[in-house]
N, C-alpha and C. Protein backbone atom coordinates (compact mmCIF):
# COMPACT_ATOMS: atom_id res chain seq x y z
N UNK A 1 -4.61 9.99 -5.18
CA UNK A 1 -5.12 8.64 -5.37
C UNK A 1 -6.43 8.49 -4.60
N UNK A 2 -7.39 7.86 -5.14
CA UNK A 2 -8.67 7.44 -4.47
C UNK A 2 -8.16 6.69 -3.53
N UNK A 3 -9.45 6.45 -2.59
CA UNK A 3 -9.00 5.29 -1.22
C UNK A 3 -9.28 4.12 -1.54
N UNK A 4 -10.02 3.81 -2.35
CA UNK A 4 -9.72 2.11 -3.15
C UNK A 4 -8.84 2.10 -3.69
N UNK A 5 -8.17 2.64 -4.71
CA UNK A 5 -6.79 2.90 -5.02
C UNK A 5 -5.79 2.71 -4.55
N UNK A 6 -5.84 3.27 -3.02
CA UNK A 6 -5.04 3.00 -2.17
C UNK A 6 -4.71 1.73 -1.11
N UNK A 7 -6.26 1.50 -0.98
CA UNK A 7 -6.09 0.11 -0.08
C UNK A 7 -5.82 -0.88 -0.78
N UNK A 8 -6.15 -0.68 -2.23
CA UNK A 8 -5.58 -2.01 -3.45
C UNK A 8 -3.99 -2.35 -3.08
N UNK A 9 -3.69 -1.16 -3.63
CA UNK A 9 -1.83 -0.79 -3.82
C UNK A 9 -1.44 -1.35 -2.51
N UNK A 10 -2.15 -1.25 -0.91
CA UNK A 10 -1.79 -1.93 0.23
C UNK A 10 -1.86 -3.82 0.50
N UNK A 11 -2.68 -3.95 -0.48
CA UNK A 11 -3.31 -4.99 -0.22
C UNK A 11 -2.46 -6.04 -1.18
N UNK A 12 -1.96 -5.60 -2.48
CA UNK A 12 -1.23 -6.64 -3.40
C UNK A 12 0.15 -6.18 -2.81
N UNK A 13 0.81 -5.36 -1.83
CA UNK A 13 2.36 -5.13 -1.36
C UNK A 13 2.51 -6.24 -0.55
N UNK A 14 1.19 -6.15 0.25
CA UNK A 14 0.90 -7.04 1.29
C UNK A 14 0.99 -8.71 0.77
N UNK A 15 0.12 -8.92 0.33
CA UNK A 15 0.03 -9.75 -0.46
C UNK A 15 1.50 -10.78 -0.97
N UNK A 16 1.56 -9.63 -1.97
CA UNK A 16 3.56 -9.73 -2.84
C UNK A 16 4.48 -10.21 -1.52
N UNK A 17 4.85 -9.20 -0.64
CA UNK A 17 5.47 -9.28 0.70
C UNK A 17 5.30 -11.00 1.28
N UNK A 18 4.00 -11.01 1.67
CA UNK A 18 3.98 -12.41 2.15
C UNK A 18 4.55 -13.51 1.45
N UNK A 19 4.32 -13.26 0.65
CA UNK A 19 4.62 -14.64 -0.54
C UNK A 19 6.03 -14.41 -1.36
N UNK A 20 6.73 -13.61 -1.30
CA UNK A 20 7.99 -13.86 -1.64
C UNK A 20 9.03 -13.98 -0.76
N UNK A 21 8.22 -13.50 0.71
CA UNK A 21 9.45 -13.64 1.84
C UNK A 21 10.14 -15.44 2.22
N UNK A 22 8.84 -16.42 1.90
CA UNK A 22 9.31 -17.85 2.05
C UNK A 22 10.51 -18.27 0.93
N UNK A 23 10.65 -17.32 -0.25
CA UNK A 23 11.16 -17.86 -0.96
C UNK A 23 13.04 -17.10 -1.10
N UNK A 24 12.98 -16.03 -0.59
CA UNK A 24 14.17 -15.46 0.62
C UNK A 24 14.52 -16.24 1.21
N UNK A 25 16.29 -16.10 0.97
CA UNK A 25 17.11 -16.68 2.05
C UNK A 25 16.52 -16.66 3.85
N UNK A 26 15.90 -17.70 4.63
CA UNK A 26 16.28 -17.84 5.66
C UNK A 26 14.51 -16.92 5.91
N UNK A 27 13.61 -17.12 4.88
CA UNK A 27 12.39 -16.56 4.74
C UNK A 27 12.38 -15.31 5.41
N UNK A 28 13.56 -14.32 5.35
CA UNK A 28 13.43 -12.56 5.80
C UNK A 28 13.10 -12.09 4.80
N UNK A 29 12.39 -11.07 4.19
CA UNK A 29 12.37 -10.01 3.07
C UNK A 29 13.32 -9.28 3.38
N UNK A 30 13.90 -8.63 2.37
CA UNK A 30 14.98 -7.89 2.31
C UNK A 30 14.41 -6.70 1.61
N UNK A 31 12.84 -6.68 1.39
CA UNK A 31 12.74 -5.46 1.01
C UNK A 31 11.63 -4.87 1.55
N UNK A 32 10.60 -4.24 2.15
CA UNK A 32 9.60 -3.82 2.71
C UNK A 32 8.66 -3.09 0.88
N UNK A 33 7.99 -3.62 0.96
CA UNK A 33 6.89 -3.18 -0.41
C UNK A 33 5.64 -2.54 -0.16
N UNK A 34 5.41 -3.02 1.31
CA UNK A 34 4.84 -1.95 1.98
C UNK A 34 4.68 -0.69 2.45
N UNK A 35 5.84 -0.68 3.16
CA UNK A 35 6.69 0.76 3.07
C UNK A 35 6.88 1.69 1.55
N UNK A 36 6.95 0.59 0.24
CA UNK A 36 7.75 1.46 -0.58
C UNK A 36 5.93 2.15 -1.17
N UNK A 37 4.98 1.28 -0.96
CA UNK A 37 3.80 1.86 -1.50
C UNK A 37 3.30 2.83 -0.23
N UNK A 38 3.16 3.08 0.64
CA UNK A 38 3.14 4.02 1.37
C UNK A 38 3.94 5.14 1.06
N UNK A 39 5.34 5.37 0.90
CA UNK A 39 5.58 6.46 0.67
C UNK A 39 5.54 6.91 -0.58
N UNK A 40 5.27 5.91 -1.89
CA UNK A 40 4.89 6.55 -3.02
C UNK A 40 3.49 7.30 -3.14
N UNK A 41 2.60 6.63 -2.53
CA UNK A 41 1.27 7.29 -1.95
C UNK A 41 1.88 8.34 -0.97
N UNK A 42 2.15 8.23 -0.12
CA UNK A 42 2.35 10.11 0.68
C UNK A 42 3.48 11.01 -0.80
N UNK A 43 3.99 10.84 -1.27
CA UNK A 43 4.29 11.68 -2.52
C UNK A 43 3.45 12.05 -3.30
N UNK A 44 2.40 11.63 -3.89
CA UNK A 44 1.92 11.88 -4.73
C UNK A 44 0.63 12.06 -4.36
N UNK A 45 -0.01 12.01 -2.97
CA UNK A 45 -1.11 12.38 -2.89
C UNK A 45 -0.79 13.20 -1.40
N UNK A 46 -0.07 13.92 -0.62
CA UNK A 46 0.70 14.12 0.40
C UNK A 46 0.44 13.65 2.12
N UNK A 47 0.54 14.52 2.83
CA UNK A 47 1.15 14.35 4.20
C UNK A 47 0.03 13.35 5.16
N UNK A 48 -1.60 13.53 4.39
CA UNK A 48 -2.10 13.11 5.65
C UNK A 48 -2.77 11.51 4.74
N UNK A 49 -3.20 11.81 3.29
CA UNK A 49 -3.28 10.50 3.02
C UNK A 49 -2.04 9.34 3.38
N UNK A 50 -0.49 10.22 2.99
CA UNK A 50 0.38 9.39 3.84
C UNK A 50 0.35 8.55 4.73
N UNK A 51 -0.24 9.57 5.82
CA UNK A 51 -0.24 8.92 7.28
C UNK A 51 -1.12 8.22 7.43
N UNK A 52 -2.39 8.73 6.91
CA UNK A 52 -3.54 7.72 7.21
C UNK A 52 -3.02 5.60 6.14
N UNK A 53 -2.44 6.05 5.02
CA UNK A 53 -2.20 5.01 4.65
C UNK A 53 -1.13 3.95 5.06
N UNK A 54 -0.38 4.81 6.29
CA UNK A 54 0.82 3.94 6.69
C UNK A 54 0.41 3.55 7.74
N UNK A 55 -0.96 4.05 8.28
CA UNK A 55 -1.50 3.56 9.74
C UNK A 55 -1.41 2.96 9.30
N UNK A 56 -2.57 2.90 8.07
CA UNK A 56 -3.58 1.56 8.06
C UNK A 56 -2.77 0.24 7.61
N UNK A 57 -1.52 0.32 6.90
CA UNK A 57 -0.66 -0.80 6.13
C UNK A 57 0.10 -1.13 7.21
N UNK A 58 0.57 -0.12 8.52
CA UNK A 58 1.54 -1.04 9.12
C UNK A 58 0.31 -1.73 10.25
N UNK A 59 -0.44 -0.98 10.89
CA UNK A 59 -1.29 -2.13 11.60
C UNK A 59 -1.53 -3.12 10.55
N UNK A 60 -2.09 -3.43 9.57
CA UNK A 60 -2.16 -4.13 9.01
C UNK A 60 -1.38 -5.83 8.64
N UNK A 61 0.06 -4.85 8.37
CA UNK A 61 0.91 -5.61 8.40
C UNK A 61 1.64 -6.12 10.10
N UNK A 62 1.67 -5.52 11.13
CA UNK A 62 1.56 -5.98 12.47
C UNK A 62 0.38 -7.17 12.66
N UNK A 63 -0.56 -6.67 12.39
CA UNK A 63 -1.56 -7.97 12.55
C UNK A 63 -1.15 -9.16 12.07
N UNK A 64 -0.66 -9.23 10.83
CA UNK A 64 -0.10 -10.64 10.04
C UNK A 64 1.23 -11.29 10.60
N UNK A 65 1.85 -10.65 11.40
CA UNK A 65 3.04 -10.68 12.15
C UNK A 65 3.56 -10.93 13.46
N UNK A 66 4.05 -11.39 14.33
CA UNK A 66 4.27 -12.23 14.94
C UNK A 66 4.63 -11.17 16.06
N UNK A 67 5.41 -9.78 15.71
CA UNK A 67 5.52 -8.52 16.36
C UNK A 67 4.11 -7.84 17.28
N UNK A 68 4.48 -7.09 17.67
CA UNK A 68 3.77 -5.78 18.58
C UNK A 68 2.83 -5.46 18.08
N UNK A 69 1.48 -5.49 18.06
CA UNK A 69 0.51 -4.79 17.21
C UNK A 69 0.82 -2.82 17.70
N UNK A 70 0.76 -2.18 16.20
CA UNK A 70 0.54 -1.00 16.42
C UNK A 70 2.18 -0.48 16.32
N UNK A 71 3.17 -0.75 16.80
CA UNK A 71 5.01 -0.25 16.63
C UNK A 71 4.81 0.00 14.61
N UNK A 72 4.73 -1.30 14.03
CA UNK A 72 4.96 -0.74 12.49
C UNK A 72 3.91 -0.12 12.16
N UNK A 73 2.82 0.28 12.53
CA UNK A 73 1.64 1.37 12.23
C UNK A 73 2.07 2.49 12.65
N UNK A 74 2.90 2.83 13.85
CA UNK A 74 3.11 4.12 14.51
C UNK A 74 4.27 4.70 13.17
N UNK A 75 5.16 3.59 13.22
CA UNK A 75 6.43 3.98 12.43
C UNK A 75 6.36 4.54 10.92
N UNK A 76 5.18 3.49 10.02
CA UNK A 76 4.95 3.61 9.19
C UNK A 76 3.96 5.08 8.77
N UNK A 77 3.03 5.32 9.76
CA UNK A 77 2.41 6.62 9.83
C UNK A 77 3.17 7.66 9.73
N UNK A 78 4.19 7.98 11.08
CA UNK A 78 5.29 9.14 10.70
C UNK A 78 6.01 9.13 9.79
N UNK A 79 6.95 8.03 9.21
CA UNK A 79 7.44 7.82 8.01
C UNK A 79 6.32 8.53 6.22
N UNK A 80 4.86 8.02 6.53
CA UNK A 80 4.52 8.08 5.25
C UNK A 80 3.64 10.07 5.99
N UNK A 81 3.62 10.29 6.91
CA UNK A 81 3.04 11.77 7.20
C UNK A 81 4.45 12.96 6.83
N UNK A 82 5.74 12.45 7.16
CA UNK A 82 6.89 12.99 6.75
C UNK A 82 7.32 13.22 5.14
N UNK A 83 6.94 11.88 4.60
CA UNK A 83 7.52 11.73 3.55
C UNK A 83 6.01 12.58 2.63
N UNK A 84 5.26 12.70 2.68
CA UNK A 84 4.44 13.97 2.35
C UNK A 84 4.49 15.21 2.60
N UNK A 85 5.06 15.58 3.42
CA UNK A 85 5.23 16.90 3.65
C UNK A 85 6.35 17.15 3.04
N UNK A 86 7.73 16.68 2.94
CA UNK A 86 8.26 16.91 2.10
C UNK A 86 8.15 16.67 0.68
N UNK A 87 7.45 15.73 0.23
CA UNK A 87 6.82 15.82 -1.12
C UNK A 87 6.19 17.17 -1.41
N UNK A 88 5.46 17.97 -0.67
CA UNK A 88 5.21 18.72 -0.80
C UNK A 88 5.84 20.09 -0.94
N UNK A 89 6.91 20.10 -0.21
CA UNK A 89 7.55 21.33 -0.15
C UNK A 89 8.78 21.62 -0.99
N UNK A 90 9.31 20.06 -1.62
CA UNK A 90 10.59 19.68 -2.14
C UNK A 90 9.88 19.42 -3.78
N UNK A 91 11.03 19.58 -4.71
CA UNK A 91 10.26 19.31 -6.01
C UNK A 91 10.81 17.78 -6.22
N UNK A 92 10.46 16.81 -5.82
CA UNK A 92 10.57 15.25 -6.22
C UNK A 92 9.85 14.55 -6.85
N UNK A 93 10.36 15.15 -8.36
CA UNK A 93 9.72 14.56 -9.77
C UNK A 93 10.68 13.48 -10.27
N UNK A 94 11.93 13.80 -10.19
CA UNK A 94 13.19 13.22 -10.88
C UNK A 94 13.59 11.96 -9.91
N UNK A 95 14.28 10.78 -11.15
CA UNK A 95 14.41 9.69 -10.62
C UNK A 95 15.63 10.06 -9.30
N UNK A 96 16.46 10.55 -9.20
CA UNK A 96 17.84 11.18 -7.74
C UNK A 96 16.89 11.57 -6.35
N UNK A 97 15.85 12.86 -5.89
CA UNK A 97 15.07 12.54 -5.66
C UNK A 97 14.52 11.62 -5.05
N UNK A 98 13.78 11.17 -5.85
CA UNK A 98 13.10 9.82 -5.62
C UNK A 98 13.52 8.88 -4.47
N UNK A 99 15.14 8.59 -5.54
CA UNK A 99 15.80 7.25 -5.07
C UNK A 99 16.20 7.71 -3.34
N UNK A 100 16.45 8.98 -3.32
CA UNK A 100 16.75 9.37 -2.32
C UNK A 100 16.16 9.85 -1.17
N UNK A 101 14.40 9.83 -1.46
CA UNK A 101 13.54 9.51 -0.80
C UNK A 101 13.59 8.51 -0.08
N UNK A 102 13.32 7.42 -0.55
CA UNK A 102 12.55 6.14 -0.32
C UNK A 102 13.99 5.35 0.43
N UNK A 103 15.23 5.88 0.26
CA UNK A 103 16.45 5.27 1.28
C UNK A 103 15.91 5.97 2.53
N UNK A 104 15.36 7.53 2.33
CA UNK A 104 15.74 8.01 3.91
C UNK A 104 14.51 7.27 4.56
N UNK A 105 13.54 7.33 3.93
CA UNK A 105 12.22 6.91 4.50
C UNK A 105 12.44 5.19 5.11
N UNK A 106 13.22 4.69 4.72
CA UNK A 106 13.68 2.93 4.83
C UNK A 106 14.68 3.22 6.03
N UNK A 107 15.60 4.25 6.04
CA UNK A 107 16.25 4.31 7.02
C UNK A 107 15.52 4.93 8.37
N UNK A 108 14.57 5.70 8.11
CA UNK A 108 14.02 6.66 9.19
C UNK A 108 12.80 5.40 9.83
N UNK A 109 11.92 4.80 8.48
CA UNK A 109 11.31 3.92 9.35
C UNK A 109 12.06 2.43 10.37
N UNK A 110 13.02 2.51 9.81
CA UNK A 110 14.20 1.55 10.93
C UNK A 110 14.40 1.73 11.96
N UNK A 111 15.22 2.37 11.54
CA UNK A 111 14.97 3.75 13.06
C UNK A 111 14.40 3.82 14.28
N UNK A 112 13.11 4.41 13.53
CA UNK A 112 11.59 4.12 14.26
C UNK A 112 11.14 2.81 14.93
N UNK A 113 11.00 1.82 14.38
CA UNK A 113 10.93 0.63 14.30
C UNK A 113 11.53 0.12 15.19
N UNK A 114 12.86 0.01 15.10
CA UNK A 114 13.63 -1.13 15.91
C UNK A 114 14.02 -0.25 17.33
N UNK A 115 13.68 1.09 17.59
CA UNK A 115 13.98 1.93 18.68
C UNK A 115 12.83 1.99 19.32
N UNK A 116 11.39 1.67 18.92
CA UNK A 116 10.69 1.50 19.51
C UNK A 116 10.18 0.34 20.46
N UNK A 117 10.81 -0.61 19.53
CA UNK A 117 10.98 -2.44 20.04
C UNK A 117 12.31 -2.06 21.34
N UNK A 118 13.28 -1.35 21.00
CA UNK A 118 14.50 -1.10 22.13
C UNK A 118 13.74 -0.81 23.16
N UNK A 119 13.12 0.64 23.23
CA UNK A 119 12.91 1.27 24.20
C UNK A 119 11.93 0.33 24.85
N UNK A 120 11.27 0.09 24.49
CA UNK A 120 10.23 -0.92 25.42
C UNK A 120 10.60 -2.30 25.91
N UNK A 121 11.86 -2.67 25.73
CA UNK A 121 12.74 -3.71 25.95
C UNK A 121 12.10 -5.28 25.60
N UNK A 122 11.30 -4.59 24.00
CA UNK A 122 10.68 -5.79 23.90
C UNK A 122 11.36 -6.50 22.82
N UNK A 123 12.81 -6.30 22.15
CA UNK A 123 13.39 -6.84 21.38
C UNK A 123 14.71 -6.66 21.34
N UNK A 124 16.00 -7.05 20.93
CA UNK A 124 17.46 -6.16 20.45
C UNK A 124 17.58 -7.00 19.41
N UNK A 125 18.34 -5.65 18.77
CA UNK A 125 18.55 -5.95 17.56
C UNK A 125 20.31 -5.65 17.42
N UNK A 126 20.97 -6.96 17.38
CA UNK A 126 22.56 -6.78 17.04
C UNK A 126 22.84 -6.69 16.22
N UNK A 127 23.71 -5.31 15.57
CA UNK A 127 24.12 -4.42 14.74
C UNK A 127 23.18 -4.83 13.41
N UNK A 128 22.29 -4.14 13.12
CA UNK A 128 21.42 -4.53 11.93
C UNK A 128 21.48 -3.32 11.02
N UNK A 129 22.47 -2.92 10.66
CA UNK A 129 22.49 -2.07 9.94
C UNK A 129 22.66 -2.36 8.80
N UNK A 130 23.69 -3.14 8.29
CA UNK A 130 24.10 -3.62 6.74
C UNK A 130 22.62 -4.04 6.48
N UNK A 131 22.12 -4.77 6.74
CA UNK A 131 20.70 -5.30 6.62
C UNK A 131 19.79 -4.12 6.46
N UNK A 132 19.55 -3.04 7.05
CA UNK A 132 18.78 -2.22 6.82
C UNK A 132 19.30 -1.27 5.56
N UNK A 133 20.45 -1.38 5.47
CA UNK A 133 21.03 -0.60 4.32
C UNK A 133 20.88 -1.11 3.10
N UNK A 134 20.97 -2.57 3.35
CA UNK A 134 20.45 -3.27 1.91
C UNK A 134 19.14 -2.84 1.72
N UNK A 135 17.95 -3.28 2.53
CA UNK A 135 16.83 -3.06 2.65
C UNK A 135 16.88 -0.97 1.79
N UNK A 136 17.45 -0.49 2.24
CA UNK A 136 16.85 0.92 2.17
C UNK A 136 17.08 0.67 0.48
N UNK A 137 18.44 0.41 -0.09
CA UNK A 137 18.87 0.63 -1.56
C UNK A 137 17.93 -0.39 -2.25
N UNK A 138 17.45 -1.48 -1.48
CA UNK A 138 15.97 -2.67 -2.71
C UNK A 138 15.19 -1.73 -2.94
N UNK A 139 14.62 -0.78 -1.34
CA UNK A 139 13.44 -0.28 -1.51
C UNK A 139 13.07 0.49 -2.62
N UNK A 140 14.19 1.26 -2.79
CA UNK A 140 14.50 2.33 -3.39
C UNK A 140 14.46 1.87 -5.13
N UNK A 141 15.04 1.29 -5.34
CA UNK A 141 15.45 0.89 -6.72
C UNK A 141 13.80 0.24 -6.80
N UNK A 142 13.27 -0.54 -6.06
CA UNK A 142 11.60 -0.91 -6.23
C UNK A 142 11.13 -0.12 -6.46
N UNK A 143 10.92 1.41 -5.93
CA UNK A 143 10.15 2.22 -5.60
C UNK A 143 10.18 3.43 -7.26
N UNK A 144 11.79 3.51 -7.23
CA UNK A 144 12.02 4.16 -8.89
C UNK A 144 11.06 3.76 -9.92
N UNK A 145 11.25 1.71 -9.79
CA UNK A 145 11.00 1.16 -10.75
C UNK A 145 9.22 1.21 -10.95
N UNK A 146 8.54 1.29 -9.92
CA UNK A 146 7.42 1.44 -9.44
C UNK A 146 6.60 3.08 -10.00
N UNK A 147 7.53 3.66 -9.57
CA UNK A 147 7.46 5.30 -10.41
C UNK A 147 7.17 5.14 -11.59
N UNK A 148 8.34 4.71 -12.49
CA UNK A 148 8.04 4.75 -13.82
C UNK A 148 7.36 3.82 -14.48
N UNK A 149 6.83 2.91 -13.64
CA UNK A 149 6.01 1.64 -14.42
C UNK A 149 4.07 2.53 -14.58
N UNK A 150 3.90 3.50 -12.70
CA UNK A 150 2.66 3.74 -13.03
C UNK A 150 2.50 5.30 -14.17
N UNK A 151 3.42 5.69 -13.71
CA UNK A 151 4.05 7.18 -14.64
C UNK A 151 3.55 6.81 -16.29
N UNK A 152 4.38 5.62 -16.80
CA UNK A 152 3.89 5.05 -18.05
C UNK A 152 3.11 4.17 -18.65
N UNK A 153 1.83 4.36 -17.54
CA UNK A 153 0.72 3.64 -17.93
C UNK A 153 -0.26 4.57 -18.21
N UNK A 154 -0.50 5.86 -18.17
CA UNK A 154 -1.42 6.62 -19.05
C UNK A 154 -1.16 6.94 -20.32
N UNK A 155 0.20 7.08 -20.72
CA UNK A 155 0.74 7.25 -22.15
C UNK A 155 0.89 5.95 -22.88
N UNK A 156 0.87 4.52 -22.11
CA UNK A 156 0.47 3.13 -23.15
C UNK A 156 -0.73 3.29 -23.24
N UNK A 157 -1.82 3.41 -21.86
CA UNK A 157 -3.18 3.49 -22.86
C UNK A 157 -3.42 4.62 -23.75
N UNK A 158 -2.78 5.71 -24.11
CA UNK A 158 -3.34 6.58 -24.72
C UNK A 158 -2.63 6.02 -26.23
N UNK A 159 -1.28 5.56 -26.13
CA UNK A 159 -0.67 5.29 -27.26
C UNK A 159 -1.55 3.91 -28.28
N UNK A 160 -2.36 3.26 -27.29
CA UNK A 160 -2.96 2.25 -27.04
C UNK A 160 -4.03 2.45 -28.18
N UNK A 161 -4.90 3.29 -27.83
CA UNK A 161 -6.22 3.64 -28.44
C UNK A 161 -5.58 4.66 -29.51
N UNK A 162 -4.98 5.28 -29.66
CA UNK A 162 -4.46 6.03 -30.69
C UNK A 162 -4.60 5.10 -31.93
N UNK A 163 -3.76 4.06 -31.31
CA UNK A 163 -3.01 2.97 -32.30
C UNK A 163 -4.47 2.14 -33.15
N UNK A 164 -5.28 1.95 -31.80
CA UNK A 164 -6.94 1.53 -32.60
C UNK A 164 -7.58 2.18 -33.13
N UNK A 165 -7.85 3.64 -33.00
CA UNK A 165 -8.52 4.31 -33.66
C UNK A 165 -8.01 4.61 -35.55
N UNK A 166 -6.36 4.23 -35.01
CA UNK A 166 -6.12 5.04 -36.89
C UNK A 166 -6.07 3.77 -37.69
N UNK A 167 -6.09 2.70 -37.43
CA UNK A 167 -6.87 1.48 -38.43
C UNK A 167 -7.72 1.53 -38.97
């Protein structure tokens, strides 16, 4: 992916994210869209655009946030530098795969995340797991659905102009 490409895809998650979280129970997102475009970008373009794109989305998204500047940039970096390298080494074309990506990556950036807020005793978090587990299976099923929406947008435009040209 180009890097306008990329900061777009950061910028409407971002975007999306903000504005559907008020309309969530109790205004939490239950799904990170940020995260899920970060690691579809470290898949498909790998390990270091990853990282560089999860800096830049979780500072990003820290800035807009009421949190730690820099904890969801650190998290989101290793998360999307990981989840490229195994894109790379693993064949994750197929929707199983995939789905099973973007849980570990939801679980690993949790992980990350809320152990970094621990260790620095700048937050606790009581038993948040069901919550992160939901979170990992939205991400995931987003992230599929996300697959095959950009997957089948070179074969509508091609089916597209096909369709104009034989008139």
């Amino acid at each position: 992916m180009k890097a306008a490409g990329v900061l777009t895809a950061i910028a409407l998650a971002l975007a999306l994210q903000t504005s559907l979280a008020r309309f969530l129970i109790g205004g939490t997102a239950a799904l990170d869209l940020v995260l899920v475009v970060v690691v579809y970008v470290a898949l498909t373009s790998g390990p270091v655009t990853g990282m560089l794109a999860g800096s830049a989305a979780g500072l990003v998204q820290d800035a807009l946030s009421s949190g730690t500047l820099g904890i969801g940039g650190l998290a989101k970096a290793i998360v999307g530098f990981g989840a490229g390298v195994i894109g790379q080494q693993f064949i994750v074309t197929a929707a199983f795969p995939r789905f099973v990506m973007f849980i570990a990556a939801t679980l690993v950036h949790s992980a990350l995340f809320m152990g970094m807020y621990v260790l620095l005793g700048l937050k606790e978090f009581p038993s948040p797991w069901a919550a992160v587990l939901s979170q990992a299976i939205g991400n995931a099923v987003v992230g599929i659905v996300a697959f095959a929406i950009v997957e089948s947008l070179p074969g509508v435009m091609e089916r597209r102009r096909f369709r104009r040209s034989s008139r």
